[in-house]
PDB file of N, CA and C in Angstrom:
ATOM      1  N   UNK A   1     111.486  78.391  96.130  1.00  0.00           N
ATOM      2  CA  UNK A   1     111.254  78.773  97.494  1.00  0.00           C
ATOM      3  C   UNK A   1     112.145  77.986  98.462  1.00  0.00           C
ATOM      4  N   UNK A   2     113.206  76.964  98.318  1.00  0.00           N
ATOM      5  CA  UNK A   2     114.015  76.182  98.647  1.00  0.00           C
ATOM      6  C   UNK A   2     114.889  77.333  99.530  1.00  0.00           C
ATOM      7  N   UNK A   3     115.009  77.881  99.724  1.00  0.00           N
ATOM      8  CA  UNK A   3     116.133  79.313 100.350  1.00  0.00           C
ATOM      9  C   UNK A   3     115.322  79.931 101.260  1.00  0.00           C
ATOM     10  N   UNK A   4     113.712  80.084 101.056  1.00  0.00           N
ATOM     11  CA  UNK A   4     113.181  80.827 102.043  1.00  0.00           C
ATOM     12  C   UNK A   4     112.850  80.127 103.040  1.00  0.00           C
ATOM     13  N   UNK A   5     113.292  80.853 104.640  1.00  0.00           N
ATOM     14  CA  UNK A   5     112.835  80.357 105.714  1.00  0.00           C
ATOM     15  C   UNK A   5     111.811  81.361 106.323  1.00  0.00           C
ATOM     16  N   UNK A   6     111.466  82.200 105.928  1.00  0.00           N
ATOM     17  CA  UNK A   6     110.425  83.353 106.534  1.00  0.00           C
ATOM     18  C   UNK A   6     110.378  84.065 105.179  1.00  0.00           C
ATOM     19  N   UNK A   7     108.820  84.247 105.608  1.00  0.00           N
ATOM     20  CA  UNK A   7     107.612  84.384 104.321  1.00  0.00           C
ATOM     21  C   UNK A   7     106.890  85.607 104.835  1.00  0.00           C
ATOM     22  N   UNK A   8     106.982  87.199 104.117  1.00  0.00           N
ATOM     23  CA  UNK A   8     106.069  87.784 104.435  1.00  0.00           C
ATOM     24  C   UNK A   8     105.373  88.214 103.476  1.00  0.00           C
ATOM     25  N   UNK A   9     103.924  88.101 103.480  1.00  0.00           N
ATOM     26  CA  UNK A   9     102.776  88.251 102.544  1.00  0.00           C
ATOM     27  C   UNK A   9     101.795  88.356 103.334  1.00  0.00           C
ATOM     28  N   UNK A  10     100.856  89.016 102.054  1.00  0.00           N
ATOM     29  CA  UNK A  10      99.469  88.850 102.206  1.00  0.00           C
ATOM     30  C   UNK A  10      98.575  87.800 101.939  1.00  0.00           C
ATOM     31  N   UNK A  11      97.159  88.161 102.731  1.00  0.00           N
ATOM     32  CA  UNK A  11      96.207  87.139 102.572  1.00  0.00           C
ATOM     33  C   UNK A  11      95.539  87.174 100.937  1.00  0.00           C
ATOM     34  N   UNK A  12      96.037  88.005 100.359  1.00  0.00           N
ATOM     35  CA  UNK A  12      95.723  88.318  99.022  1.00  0.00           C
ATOM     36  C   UNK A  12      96.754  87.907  97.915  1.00  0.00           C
ATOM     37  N   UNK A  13      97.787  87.618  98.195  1.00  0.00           N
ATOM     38  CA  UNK A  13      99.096  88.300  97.498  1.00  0.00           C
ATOM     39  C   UNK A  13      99.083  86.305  97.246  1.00  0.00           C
ATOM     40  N   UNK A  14      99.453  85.918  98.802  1.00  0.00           N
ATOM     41  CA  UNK A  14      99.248  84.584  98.633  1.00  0.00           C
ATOM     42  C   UNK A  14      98.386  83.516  97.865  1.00  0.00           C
ATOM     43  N   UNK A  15      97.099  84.072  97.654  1.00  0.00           N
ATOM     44  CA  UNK A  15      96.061  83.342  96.638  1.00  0.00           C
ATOM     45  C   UNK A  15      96.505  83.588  95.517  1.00  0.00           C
ATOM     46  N   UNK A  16      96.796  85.178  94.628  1.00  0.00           N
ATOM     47  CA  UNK A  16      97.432  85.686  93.273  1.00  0.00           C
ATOM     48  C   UNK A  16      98.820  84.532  93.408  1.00  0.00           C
ATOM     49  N   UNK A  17      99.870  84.477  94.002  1.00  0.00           N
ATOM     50  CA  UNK A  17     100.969  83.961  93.310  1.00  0.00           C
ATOM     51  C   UNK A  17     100.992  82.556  93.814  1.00  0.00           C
ATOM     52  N   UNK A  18     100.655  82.037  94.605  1.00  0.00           N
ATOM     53  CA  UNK A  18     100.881  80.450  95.318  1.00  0.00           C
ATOM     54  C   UNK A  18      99.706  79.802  94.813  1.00  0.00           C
ATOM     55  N   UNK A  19      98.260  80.607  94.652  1.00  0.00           N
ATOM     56  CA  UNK A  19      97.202  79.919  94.757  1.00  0.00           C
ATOM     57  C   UNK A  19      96.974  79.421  96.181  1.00  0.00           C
ATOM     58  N   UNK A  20      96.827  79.343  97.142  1.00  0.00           N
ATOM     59  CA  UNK A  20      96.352  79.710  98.666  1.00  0.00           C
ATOM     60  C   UNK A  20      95.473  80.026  98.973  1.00  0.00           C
ATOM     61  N   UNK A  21      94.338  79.576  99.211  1.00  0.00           N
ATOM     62  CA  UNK A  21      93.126  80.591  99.663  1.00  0.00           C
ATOM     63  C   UNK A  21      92.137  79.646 100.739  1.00  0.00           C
ATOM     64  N   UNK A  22      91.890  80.244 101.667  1.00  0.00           N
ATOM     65  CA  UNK A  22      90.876  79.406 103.008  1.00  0.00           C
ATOM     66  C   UNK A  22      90.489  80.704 103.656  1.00  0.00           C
ATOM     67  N   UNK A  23      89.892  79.988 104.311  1.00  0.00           N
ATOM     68  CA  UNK A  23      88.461  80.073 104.943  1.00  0.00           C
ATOM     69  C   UNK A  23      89.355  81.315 106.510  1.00  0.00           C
ATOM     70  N   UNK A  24      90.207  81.401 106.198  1.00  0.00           N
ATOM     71  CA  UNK A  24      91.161  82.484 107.328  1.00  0.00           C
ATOM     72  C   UNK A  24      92.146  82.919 107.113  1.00  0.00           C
ATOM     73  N   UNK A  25      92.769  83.840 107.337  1.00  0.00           N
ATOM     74  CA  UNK A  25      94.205  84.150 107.334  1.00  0.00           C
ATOM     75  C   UNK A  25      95.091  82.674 108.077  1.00  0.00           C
ATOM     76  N   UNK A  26      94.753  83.019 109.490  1.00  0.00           N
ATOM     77  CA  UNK A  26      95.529  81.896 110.086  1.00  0.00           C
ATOM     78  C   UNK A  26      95.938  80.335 109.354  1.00  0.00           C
ATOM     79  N   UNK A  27      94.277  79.784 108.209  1.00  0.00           N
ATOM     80  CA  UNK A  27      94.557  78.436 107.978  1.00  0.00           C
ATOM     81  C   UNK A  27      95.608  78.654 106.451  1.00  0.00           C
ATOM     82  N   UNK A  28      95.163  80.191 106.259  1.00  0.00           N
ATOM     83  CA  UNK A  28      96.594  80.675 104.442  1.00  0.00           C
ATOM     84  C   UNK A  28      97.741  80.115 105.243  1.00  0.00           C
ATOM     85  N   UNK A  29      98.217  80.872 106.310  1.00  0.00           N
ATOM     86  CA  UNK A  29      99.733  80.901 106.909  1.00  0.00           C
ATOM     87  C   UNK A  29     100.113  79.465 107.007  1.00  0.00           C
ATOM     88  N   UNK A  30      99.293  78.660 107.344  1.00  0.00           N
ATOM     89  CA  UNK A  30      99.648  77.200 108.167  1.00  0.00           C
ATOM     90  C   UNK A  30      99.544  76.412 106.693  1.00  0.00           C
ATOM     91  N   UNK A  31      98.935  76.128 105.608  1.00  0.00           N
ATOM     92  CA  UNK A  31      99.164  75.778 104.766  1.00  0.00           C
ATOM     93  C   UNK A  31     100.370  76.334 103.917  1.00  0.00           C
ATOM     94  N   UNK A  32     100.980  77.605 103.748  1.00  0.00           N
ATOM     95  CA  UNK A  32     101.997  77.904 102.994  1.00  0.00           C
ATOM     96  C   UNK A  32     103.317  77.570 104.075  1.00  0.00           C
ATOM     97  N   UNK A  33     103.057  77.379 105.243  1.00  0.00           N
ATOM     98  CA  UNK A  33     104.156  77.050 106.003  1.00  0.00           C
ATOM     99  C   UNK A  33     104.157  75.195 105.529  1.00  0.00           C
ATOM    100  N   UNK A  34     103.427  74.917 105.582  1.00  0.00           N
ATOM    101  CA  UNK A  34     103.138  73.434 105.101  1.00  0.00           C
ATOM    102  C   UNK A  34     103.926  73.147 103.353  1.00  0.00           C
ATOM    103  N   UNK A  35     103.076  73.874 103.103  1.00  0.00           N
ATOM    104  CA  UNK A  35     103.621  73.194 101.251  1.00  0.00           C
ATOM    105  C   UNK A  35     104.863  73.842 101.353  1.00  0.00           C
ATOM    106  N   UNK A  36     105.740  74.856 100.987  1.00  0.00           N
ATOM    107  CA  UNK A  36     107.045  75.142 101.267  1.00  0.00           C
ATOM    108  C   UNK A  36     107.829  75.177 102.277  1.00  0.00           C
ATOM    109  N   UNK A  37     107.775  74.537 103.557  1.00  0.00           N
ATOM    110  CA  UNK A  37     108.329  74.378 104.341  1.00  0.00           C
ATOM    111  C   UNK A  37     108.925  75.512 105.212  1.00  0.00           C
ATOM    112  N   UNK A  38     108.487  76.334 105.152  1.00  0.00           N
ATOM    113  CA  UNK A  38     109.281  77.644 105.968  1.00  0.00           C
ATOM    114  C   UNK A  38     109.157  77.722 107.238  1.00  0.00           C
ATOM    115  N   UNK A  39     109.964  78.123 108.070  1.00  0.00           N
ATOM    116  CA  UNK A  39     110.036  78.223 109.641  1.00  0.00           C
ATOM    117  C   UNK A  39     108.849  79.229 109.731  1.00  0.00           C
ATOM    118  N   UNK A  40     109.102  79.871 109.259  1.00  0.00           N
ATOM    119  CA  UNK A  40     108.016  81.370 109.710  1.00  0.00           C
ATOM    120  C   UNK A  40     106.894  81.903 108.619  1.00  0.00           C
ATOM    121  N   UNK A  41     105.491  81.978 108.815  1.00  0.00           N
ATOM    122  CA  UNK A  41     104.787  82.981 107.893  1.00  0.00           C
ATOM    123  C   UNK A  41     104.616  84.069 108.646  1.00  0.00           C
ATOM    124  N   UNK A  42     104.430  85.102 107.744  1.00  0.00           N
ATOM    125  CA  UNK A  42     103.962  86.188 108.553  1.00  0.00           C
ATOM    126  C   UNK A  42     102.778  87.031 107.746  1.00  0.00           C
ATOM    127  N   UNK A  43     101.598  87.467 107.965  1.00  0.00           N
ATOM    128  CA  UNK A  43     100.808  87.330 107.239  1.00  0.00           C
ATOM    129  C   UNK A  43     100.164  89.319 107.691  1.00  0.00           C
ATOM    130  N   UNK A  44     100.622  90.031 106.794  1.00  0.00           N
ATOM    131  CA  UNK A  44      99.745  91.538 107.357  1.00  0.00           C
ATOM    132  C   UNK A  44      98.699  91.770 106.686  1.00  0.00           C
ATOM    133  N   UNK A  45      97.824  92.108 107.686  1.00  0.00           N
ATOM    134  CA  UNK A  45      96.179  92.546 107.678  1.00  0.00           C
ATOM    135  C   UNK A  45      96.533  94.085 107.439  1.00  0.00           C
ATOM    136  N   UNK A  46      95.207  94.657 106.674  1.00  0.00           N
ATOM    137  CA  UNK A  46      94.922  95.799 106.127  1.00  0.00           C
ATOM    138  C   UNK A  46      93.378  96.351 106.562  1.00  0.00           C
ATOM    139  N   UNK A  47      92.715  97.009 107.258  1.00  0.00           N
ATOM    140  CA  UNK A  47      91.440  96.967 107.114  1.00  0.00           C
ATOM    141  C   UNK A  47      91.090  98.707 107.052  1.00  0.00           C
ATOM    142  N   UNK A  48      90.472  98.796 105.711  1.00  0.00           N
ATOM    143  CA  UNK A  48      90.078 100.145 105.270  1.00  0.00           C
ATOM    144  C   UNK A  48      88.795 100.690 105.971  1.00  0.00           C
ATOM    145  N   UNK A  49      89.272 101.663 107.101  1.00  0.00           N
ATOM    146  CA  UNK A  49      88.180 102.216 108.015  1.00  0.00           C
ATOM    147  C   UNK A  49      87.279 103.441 107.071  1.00  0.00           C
ATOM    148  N   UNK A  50      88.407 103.842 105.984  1.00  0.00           N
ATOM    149  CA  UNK A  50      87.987 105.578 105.640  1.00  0.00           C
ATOM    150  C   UNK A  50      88.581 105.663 104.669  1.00  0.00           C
ATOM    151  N   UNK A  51      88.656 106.511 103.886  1.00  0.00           N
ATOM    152  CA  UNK A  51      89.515 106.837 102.870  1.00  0.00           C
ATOM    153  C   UNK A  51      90.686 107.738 103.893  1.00  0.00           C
ATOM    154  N   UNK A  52      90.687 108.171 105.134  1.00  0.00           N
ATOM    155  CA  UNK A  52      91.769 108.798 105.744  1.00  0.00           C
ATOM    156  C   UNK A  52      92.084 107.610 107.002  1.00  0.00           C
ATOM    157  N   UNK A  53      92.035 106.738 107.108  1.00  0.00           N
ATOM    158  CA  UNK A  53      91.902 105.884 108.178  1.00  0.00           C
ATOM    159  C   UNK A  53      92.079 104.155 108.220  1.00  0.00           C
ATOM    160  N   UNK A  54      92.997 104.278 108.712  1.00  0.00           N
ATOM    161  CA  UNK A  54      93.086 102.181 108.326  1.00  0.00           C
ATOM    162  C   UNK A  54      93.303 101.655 109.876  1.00  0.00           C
ATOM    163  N   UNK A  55      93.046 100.454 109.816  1.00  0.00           N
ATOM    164  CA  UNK A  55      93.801  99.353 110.985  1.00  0.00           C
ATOM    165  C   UNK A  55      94.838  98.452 110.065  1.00  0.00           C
ATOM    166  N   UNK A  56      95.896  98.113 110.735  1.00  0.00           N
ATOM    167  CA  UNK A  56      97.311  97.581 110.670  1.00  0.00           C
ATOM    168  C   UNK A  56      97.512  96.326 111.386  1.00  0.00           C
ATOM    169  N   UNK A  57      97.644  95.258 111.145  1.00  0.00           N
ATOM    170  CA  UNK A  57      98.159  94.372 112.397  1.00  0.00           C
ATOM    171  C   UNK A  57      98.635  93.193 111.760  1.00  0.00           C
ATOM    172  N   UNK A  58      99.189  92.567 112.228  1.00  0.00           N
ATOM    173  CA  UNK A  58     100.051  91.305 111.398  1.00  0.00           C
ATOM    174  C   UNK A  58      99.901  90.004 112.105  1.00  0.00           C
ATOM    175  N   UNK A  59     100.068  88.783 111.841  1.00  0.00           N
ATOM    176  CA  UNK A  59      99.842  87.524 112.287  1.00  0.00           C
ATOM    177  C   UNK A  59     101.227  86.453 111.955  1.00  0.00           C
ATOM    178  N   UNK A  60     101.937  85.964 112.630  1.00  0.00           N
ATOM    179  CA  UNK A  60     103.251  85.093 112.554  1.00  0.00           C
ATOM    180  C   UNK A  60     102.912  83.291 112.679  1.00  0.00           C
ATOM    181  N   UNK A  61     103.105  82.240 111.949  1.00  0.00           N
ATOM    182  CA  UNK A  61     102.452  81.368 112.174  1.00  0.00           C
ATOM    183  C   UNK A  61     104.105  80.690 112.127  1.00  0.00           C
ATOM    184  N   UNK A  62     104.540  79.850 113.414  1.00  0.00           N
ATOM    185  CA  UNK A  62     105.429  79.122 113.444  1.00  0.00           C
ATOM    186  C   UNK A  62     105.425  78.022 114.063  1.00  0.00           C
ATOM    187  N   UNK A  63     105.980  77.081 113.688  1.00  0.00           N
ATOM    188  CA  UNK A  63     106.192  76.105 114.975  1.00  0.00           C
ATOM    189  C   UNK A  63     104.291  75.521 115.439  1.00  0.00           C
ATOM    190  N   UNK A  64     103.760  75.424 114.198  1.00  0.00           N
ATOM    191  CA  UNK A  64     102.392  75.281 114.617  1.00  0.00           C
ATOM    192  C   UNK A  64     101.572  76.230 115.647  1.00  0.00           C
ATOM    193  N   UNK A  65     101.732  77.271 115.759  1.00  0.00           N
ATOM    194  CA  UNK A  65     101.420  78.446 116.261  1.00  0.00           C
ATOM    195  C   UNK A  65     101.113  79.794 115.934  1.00  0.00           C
ATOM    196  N   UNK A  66      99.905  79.938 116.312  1.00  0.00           N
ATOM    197  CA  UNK A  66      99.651  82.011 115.547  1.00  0.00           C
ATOM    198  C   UNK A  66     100.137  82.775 117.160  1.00  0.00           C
ATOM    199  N   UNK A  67     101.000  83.524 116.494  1.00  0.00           N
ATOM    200  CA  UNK A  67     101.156  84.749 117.047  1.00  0.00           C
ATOM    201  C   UNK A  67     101.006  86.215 116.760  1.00  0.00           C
ATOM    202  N   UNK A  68      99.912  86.894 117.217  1.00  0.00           N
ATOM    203  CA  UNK A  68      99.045  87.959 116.744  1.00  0.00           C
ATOM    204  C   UNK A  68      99.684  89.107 117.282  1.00  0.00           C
ATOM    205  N   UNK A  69      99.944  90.354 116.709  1.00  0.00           N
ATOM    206  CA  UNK A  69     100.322  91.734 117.080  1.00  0.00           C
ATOM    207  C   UNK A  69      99.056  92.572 117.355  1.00  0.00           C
ATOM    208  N   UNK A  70      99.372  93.484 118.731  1.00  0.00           N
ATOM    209  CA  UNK A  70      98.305  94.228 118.452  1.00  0.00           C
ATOM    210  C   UNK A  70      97.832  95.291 116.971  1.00  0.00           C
ATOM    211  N   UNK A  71      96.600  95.321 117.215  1.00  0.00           N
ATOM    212  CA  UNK A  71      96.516  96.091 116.173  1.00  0.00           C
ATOM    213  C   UNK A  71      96.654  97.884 116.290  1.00  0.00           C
ATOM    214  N   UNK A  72      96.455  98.731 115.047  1.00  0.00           N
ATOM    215  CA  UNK A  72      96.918  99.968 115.205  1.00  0.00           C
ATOM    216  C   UNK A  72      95.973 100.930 114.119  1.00  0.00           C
ATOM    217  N   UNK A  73      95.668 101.886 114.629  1.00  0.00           N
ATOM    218  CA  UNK A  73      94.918 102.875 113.973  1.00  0.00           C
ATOM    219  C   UNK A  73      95.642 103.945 113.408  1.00  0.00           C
ATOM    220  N   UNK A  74      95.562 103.678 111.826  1.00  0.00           N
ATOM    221  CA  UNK A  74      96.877 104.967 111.140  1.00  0.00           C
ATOM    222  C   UNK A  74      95.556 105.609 110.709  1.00  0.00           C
ATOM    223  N   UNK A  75      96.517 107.262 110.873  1.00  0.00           N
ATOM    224  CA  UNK A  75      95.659 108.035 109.813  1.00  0.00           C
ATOM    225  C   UNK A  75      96.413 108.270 108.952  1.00  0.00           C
ATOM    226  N   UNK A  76      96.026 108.231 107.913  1.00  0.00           N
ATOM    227  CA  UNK A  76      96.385 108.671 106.395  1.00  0.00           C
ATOM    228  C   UNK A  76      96.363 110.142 106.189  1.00  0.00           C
ATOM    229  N   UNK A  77      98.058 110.296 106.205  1.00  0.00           N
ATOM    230  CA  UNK A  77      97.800 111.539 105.991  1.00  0.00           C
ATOM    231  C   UNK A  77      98.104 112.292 104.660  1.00  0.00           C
ATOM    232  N   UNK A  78      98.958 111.542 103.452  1.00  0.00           N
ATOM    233  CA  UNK A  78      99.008 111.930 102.502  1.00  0.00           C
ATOM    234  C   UNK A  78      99.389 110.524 101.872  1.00  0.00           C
ATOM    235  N   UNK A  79      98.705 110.467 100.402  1.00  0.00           N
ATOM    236  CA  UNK A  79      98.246 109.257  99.583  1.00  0.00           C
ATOM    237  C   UNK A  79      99.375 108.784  98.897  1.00  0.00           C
ATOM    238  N   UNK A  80     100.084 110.206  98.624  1.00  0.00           N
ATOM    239  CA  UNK A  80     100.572 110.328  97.209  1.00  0.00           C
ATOM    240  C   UNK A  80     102.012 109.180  97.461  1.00  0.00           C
ATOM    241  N   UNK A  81     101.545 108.468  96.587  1.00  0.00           N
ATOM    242  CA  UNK A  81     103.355 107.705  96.190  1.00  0.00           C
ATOM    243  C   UNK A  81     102.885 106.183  96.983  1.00  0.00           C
ATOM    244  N   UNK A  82     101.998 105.569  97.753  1.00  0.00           N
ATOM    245  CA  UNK A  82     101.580 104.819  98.327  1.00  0.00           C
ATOM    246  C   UNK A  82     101.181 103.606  97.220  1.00  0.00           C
ATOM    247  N   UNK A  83     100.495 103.622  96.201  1.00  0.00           N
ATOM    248  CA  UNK A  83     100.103 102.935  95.643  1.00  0.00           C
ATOM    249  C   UNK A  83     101.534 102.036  94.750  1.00  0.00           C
ATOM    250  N   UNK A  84     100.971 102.022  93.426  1.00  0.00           N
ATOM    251  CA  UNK A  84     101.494 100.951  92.584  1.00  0.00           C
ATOM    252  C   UNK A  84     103.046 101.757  92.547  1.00  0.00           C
TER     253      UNK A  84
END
């Protein structure tokens, strides 16, 4: 990870491959900015409203700082090819 200066992952993705896991998104970002040193995390939220319906929004932790995007209401309109 010596090369990376900006990190984008999940709050999930991060526990599976780093081992990472707290009590928030915000305290994942600030610890993986911590142990590998990276200028930037960036951390995207997923929240399953529906099987046709999600919220979207992402979180940037730099410089000892969260910076939050608004969030966004997708509809799902076709599945296919989305997954694995």
């Amino acid at each position: 990870m010596q090369y990376v200066d900006i990190l984008f992952s999940t709050e999930e993705d991060t526990g599976r491959v780093f081992g990472i896991r707290a009590d928030s998104y915000q305290e994942v970002a600030r610890k993986l900015a911590e142990k590998f040193n990276f200028e930037v995390v960036c951390i995207t939220l997923r929240e399953v409203v529906s099987v046709l319906r999600n919220r979207w929004t992402a979180i940037a932790y730099s410089g000892r700082k969260i910076y939050a995007d608004k969030t966004y209401d997708v509809e799902i309109v076709d599945r296919l090819g989305a997954g694995d």
